[in-house]
Protein backbone atom coordinates (compact mmCIF):
# COMPACT_ATOMS: atom_id res chain seq x y z
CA UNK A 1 -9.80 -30.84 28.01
CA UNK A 2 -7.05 -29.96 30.61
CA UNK A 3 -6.36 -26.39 31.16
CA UNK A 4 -2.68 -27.23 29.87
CA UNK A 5 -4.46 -28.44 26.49
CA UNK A 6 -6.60 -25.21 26.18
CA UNK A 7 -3.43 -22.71 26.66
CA UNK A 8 -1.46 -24.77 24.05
CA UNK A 9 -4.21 -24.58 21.39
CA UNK A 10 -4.51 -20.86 22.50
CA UNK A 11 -0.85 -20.19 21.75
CA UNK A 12 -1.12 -22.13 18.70
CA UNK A 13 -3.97 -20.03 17.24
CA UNK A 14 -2.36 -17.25 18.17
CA UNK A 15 0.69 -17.75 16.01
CA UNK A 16 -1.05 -19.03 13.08
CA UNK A 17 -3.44 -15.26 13.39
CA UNK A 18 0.29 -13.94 13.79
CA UNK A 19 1.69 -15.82 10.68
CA UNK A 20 -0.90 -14.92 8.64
CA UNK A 21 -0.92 -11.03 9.04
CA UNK A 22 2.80 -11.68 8.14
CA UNK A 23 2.57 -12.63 5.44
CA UNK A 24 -0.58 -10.65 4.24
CA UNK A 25 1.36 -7.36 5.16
CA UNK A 26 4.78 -8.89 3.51
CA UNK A 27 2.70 -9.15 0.66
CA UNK A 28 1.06 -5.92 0.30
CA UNK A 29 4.59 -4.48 0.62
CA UNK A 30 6.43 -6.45 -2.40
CA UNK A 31 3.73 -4.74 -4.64
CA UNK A 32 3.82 -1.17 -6.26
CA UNK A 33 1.03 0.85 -7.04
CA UNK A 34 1.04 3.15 -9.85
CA UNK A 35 -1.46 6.42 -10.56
CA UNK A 36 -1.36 8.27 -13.53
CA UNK A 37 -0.37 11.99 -13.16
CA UNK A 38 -3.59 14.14 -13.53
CA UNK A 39 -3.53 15.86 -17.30
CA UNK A 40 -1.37 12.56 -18.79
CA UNK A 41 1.81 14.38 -17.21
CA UNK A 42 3.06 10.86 -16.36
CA UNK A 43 3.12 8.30 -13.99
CA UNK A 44 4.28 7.73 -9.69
CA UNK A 45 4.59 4.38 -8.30
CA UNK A 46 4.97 3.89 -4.53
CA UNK A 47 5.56 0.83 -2.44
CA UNK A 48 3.21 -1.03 -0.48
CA UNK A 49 4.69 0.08 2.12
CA UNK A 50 3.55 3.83 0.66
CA UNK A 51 7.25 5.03 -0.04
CA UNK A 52 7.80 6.55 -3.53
CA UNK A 53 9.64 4.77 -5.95
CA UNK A 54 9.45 6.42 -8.89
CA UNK A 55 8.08 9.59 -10.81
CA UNK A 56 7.68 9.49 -14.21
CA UNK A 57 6.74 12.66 -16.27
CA UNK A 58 5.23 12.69 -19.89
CA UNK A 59 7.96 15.37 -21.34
CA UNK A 60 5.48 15.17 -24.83
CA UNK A 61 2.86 16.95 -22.07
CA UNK A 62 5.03 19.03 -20.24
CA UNK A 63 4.67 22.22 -22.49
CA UNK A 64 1.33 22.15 -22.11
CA UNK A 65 0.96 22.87 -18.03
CA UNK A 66 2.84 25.24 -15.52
CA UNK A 67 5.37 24.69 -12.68
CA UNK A 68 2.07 25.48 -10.28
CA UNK A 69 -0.27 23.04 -12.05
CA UNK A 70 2.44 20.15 -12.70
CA UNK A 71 3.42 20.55 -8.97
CA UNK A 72 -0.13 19.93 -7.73
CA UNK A 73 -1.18 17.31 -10.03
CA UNK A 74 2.43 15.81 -8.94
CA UNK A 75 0.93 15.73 -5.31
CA UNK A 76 -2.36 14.78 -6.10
CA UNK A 77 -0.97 11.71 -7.17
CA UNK A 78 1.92 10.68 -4.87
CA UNK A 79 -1.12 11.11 -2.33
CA UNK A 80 -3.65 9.17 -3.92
CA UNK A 81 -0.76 6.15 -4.41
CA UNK A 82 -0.17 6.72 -0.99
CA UNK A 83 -3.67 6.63 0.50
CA UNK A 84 -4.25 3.55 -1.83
CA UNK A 85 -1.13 1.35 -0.31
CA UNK A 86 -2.21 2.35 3.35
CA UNK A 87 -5.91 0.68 2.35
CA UNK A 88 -4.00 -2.27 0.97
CA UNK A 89 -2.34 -2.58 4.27
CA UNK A 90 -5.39 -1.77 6.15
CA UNK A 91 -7.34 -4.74 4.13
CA UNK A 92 -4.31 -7.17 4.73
CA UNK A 93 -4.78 -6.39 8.30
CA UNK A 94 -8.76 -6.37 8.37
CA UNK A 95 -8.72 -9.93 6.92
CA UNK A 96 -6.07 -11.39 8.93
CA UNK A 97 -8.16 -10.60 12.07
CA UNK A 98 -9.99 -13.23 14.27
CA UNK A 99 -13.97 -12.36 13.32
């Protein structure tokens, strides 16, 4: 095989490696993850991309917790949706790899 031959079959593994953590990563980021609020105070939803998109609180619940409490089981879970879409991303990544 020439050298010529080895450098195009290079490049073109190379872009297929490339087009395939595209669209692994494209998909993680079309999907939302959702975590319950701690306490059944309600619901967040962030991207895949790990940007909130939504709070929802239980209002049936929210007598039954303080300003303190609600804002730390709030933060609890925007983290935890967070943390969850950065492993998606990380596992889109991880498999898209050469091994």
């Amino acid at each position: 095989m020439s050298r010529r031959s080895r450098l195009e079959n290079l490049v073109s593994e190379i872009e297929e490696r490339d087009e395939k953590r595209t669209r692994a990563i494209a998909n993680v980021r079309s999907q939302t993850i959702e975590v319950d609020i701690p306490d059944d105070l309600g619901v967040v939803e962030v991207s895949g991309a790990g940007r909130l998109e939504r709070i929802e609180i239980d209002l049936d619940n929210l007598p039954y917790t303080t300003a303190p409490a609600l804002s730390a089981s709030l933060l609890e879970a925007i983290v935890a949706a967070e943390e969850h879409a950065q492993e998606l991303r990380q596992q889109a990544l991880d498999v898209s790899r050469p091994r």
